[in-house]
C-alpha atoms as a PDB file:
ATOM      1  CA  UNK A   1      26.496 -12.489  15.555  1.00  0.00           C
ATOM      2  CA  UNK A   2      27.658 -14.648  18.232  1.00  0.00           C
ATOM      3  CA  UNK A   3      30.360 -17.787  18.619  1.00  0.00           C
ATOM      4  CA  UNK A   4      29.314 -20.448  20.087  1.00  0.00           C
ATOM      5  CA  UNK A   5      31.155 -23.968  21.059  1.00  0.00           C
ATOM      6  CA  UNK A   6      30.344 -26.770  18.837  1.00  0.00           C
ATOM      7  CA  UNK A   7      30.197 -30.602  20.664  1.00  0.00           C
ATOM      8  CA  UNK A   8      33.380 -30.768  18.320  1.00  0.00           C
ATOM      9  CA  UNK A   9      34.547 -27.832  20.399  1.00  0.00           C
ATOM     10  CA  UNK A  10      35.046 -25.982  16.997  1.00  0.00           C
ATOM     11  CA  UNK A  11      33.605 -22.774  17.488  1.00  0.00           C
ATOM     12  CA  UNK A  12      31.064 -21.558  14.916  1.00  0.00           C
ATOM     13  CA  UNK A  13      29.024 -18.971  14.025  1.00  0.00           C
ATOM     14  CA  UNK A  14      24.851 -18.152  14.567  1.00  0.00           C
ATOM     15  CA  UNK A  15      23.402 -15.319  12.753  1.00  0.00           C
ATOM     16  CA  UNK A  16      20.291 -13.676  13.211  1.00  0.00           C
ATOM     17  CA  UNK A  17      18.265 -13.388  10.316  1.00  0.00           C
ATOM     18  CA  UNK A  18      16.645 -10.247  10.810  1.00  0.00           C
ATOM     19  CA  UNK A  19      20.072  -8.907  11.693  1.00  0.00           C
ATOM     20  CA  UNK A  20      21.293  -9.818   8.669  1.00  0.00           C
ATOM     21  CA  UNK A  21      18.315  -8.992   6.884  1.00  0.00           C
ATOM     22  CA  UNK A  22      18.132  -4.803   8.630  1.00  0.00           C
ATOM     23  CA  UNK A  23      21.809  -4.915   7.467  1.00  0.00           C
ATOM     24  CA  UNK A  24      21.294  -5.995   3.860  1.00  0.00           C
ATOM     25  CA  UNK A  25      18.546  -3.388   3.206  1.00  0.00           C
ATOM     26  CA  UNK A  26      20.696  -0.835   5.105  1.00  0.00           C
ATOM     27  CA  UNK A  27      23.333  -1.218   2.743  1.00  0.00           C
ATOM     28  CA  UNK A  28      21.336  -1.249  -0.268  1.00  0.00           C
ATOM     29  CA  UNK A  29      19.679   1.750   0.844  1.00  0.00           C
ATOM     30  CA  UNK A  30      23.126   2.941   0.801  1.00  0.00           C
ATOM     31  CA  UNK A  31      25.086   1.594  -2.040  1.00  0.00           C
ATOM     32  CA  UNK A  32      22.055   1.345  -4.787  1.00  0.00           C
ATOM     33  CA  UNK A  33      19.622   4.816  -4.387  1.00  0.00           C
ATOM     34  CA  UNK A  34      18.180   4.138  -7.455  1.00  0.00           C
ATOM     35  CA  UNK A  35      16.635   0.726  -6.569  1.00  0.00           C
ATOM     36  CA  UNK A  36      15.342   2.183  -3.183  1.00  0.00           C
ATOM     37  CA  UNK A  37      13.849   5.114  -4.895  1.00  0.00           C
ATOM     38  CA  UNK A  38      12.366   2.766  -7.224  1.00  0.00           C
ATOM     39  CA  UNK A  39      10.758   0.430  -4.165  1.00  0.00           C
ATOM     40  CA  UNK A  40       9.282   3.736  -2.654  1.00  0.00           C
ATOM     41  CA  UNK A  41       7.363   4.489  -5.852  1.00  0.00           C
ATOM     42  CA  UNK A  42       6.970   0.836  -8.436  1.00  0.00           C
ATOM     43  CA  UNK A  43       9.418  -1.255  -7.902  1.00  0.00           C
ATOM     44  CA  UNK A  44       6.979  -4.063  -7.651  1.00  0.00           C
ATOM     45  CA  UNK A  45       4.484  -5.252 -10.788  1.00  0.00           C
ATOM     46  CA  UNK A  46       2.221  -2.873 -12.729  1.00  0.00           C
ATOM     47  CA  UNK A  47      -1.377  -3.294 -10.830  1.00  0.00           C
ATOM     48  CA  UNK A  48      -4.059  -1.646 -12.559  1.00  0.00           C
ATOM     49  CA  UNK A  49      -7.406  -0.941 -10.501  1.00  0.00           C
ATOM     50  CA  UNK A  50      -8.514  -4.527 -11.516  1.00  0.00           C
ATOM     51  CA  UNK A  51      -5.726  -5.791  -9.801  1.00  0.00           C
ATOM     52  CA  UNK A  52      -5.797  -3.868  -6.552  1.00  0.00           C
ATOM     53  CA  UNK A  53      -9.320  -4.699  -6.423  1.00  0.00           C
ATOM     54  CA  UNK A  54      -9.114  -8.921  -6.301  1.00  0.00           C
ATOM     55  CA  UNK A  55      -5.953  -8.925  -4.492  1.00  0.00           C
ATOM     56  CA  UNK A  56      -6.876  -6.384  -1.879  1.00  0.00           C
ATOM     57  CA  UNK A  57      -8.373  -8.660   1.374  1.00  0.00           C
ATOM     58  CA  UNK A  58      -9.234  -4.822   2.909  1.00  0.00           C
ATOM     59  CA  UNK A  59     -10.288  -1.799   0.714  1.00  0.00           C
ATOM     60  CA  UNK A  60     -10.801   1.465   3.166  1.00  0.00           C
ATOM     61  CA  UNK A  61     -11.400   4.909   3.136  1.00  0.00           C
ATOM     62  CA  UNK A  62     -10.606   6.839   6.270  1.00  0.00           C
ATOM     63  CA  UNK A  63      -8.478   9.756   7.973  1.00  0.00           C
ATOM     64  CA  UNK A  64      -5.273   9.335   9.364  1.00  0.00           C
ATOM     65  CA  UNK A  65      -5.542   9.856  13.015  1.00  0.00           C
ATOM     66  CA  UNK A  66      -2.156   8.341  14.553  1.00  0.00           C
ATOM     67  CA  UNK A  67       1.070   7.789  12.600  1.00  0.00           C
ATOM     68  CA  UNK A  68       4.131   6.351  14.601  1.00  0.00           C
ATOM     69  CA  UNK A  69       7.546   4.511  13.565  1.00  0.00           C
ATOM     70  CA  UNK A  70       8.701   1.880  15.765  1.00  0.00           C
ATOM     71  CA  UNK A  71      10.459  -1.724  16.025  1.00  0.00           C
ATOM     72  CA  UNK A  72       8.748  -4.281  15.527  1.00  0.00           C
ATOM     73  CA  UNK A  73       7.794  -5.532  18.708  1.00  0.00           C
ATOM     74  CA  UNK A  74       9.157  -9.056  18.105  1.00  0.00           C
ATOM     75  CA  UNK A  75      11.949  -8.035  16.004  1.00  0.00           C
ATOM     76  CA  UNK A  76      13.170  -4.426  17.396  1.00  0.00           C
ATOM     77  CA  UNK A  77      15.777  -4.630  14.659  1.00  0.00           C
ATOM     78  CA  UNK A  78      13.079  -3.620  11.867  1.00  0.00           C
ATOM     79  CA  UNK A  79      11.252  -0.798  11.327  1.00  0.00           C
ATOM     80  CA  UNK A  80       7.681  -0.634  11.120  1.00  0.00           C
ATOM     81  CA  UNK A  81       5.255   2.228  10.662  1.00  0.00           C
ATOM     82  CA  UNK A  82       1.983   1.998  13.106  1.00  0.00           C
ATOM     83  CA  UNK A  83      -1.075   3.800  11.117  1.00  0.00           C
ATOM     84  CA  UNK A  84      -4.218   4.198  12.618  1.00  0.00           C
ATOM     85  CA  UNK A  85      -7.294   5.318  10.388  1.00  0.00           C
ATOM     86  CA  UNK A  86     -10.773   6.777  11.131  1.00  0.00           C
ATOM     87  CA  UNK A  87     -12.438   4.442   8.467  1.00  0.00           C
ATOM     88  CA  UNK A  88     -15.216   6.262   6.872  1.00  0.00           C
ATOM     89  CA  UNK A  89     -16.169   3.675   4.384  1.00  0.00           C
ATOM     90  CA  UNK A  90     -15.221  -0.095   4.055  1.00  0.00           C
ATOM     91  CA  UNK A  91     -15.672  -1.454   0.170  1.00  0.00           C
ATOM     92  CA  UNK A  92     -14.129  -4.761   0.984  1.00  0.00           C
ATOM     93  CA  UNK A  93     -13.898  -6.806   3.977  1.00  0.00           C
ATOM     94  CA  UNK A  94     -14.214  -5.751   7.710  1.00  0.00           C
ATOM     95  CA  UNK A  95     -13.011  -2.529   9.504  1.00  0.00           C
ATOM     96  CA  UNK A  96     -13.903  -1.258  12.915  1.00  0.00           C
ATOM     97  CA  UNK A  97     -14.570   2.840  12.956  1.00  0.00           C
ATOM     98  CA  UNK A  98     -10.901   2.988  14.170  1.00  0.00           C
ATOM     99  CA  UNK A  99      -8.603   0.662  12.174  1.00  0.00           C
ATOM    100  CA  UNK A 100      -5.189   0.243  13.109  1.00  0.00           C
ATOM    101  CA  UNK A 101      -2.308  -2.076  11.368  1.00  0.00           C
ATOM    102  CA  UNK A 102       1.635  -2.482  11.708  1.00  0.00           C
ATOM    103  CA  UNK A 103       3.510  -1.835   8.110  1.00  0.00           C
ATOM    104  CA  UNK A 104       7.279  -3.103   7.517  1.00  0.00           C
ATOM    105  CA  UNK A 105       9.248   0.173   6.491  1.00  0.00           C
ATOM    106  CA  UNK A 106      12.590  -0.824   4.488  1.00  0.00           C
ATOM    107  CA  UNK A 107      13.834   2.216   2.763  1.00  0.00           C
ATOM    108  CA  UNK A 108      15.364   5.035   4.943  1.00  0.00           C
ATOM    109  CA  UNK A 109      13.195   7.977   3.673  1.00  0.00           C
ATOM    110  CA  UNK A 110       9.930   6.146   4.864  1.00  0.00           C
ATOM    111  CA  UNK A 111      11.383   5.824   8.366  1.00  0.00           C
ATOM    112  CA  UNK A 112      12.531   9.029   8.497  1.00  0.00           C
ATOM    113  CA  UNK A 113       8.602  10.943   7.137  1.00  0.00           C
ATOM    114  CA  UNK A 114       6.574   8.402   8.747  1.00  0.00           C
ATOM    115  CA  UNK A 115       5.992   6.740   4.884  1.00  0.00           C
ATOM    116  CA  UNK A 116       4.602  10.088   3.817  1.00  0.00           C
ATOM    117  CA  UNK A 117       1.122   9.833   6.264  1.00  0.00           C
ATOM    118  CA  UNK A 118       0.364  13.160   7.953  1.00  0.00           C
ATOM    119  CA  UNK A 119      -2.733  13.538  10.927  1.00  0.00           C
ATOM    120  CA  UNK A 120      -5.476  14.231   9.045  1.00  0.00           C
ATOM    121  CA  UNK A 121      -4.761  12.849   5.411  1.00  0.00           C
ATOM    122  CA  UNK A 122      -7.387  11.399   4.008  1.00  0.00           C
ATOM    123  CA  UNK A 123      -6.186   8.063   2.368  1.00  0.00           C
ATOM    124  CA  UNK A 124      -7.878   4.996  -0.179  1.00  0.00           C
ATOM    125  CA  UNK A 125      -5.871   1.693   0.781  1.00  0.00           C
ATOM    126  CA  UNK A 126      -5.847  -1.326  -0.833  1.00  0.00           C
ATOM    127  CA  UNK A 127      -4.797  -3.442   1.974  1.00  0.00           C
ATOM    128  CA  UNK A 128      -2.754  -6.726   1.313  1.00  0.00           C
ATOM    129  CA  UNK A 129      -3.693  -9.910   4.010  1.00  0.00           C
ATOM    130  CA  UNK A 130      -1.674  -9.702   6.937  1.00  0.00           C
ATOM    131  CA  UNK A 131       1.917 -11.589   7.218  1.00  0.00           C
ATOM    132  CA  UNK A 132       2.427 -14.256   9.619  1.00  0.00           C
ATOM    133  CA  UNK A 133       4.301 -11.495  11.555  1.00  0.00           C
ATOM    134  CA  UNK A 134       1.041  -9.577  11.652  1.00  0.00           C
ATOM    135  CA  UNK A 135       2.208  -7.206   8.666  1.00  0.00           C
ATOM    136  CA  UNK A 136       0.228  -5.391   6.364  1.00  0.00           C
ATOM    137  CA  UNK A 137       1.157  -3.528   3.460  1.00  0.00           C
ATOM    138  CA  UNK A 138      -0.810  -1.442   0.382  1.00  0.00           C
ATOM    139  CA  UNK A 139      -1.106  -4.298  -2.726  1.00  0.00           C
ATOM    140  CA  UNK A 140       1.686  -3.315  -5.340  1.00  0.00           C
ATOM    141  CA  UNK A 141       3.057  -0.965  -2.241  1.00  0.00           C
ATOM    142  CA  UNK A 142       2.641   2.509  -3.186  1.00  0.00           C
ATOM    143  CA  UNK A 143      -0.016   1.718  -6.375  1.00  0.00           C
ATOM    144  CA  UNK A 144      -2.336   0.603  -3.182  1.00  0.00           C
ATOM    145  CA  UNK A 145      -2.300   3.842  -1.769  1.00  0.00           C
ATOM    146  CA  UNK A 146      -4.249   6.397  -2.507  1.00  0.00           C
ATOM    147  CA  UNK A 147      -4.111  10.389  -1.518  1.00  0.00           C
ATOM    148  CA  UNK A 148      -7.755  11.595  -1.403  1.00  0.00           C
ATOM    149  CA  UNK A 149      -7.398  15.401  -2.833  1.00  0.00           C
ATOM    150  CA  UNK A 150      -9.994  18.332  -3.143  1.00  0.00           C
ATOM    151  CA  UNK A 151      -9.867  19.318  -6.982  1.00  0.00           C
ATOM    152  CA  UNK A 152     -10.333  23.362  -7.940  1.00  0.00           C
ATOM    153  CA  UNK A 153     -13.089  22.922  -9.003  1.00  0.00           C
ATOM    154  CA  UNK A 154     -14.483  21.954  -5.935  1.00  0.00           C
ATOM    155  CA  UNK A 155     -14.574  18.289  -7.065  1.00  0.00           C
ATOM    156  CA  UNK A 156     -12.806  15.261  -4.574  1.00  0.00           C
ATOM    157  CA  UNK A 157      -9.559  13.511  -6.110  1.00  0.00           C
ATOM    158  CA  UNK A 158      -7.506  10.499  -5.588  1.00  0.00           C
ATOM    159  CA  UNK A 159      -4.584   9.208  -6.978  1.00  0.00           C
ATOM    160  CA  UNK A 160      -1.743   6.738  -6.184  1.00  0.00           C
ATOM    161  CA  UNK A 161       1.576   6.748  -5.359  1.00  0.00           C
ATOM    162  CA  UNK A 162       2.317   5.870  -9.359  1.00  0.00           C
ATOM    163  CA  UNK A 163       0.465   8.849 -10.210  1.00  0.00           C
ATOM    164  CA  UNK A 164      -2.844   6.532 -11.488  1.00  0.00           C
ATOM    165  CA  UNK A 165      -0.165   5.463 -14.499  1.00  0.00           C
ATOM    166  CA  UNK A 166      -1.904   2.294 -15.887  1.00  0.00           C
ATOM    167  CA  UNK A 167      -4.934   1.739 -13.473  1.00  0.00           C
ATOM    168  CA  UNK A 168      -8.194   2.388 -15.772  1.00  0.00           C
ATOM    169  CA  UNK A 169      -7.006   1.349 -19.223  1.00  0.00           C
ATOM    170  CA  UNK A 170      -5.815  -2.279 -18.705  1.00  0.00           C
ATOM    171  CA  UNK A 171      -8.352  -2.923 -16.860  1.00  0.00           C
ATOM    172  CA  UNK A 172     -11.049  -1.990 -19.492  1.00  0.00           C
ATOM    173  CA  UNK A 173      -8.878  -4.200 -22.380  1.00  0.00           C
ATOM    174  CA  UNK A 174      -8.930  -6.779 -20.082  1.00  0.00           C
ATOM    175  CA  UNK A 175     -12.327  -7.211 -19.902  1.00  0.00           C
ATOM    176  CA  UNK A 176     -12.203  -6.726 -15.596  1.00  0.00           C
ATOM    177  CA  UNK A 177     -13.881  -3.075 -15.529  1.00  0.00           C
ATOM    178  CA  UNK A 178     -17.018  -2.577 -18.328  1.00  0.00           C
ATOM    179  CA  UNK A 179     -17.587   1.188 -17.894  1.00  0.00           C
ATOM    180  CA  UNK A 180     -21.080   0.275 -19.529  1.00  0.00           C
ATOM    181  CA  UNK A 181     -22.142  -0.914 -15.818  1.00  0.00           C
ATOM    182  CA  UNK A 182     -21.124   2.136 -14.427  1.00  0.00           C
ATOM    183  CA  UNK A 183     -23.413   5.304 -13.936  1.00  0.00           C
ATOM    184  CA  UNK A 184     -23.272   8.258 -16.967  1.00  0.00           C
ATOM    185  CA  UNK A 185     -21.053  10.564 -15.129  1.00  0.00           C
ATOM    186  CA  UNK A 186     -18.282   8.029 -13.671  1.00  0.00           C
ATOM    187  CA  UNK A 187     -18.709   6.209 -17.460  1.00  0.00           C
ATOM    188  CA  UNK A 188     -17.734   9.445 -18.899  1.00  0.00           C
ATOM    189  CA  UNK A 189     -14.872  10.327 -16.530  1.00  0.00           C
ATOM    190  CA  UNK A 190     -13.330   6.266 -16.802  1.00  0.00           C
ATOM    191  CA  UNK A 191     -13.506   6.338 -20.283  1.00  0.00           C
ATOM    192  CA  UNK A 192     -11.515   9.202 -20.427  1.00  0.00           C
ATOM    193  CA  UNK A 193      -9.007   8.899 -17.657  1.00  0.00           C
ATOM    194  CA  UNK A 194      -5.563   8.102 -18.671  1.00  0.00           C
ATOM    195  CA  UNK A 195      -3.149   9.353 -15.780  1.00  0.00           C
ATOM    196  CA  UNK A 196      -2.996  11.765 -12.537  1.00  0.00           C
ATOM    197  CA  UNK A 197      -6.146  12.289  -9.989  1.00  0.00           C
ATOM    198  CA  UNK A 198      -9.508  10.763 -10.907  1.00  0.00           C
ATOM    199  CA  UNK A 199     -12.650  11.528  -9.403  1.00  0.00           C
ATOM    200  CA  UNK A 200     -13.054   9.533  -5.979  1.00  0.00           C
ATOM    201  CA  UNK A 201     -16.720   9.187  -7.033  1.00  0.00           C
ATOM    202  CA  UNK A 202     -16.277   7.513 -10.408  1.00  0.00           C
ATOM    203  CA  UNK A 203     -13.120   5.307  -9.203  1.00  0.00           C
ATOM    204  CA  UNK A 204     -14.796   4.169  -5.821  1.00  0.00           C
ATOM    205  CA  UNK A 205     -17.996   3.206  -7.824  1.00  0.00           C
ATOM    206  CA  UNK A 206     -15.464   1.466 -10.496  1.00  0.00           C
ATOM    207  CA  UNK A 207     -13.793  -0.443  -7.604  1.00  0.00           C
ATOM    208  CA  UNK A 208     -17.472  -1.347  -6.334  1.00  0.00           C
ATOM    209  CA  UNK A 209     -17.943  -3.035  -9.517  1.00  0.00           C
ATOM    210  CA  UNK A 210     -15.000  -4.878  -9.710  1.00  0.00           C
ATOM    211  CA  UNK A 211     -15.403  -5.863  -5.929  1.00  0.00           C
ATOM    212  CA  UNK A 212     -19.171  -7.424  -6.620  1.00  0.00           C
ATOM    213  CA  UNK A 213     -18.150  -8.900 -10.019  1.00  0.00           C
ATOM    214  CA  UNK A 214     -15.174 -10.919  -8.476  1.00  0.00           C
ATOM    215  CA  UNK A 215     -15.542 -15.109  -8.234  1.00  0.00           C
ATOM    216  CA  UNK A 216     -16.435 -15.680  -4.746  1.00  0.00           C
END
């Protein structure tokens, strides 16, 4: 905040917005932990798989490789988290082998791990369009994010950062995902899903068919 002389030579005030704005999600980190908590996990809409799917302009599967917090180069007063993938598959849009993008980080615990990305994760983002700042953030925030696990039983896992609550269901009732189209063994384990880690097989091939069934 600055004063500065008016032509009435009233002095009065100029604020920076993204001042303001680091300040105002400072102090709600602060003064409200349950709404914070909440934006690091669902704060935004329900998105089932459906959802993700359309509203996703990048769907990618790759290995984290570089993880770094640091201001935003235009606006050093907000956080951002710099993530840099090895993409091993692209399901929607366009992705060089080494995929990099800038994400806005607003509540304190994601500046502090990094957002919860470790070298060598392998991740499934849903990946909104960027901002006019150059931002990009998972669709529905953590529901757009998926950890890529290796099951017990040898099998390979993902699930979100909602635990998978709603994404195969409302999608089928909806009419968006027919598990008919889909091959026996990913049929069987989408019909069945309710919550926690799904096969990666069955939910990339669901996310496939949503991705080639969308209005173009």
């Amino acid at each position: 905040m600055r004063v500065i002389d008016s032509p009435t030579h009233y002095p009065r005030l100029s604020i920076d917005f993204t001042v303001v704005l680091s300040i105002l999600l400072f102090a709600l980190s602060l003064s409200v932990p349950s709404a914070v908590q909440a934006q690091r996990g669902s704060i935004t809409l329900p998105r089932n798989l459906a959802d993700l799917s359309s509203n996703a302009n990048q769907i990618l599967q790759g290995r984290v490789i570089s993880a770094t917090v640091q201001p935003d180069p235009r606006y050093n007063h907000l956080q951002t988290l710099v993530l840099t993938l090895a993409v091993d598959d692209v399901i929607k849009g366009q992705a060089p082998a080494t995929f990099t993008f800038r994400q806005f980080l607003w509540d304190l615990r994601d500046i502090s791990d990094r957002a919860g990305y470790h070298i060598g994760d392998e991740v499934l983002l849903f990946l909104n369009r960027p901002t006019t700042l150059g931002l990009v953030s998972p669709v529905g925030l953590q529901q757009g994010r998926f950890r890529v696990i290796n099951g017990s039983d040898g099998q390979t896992y993902a699930i979100n950062g909602n635990g998978n609550s709603g994404l195969i269901d409302s999608a089928i009732a909806s009419g968006a995902l027919n598990p008919s189209k889909l091959s026996a063994k990913s049929r069987v384990s989408v019909q069945s899903f309710k919550q926690g880690p799904i096969a990666l097989s069955a939910l990339k091939e669901a996310v496939h068919l949503l991705v080639q069934g969308a209005p173009r």
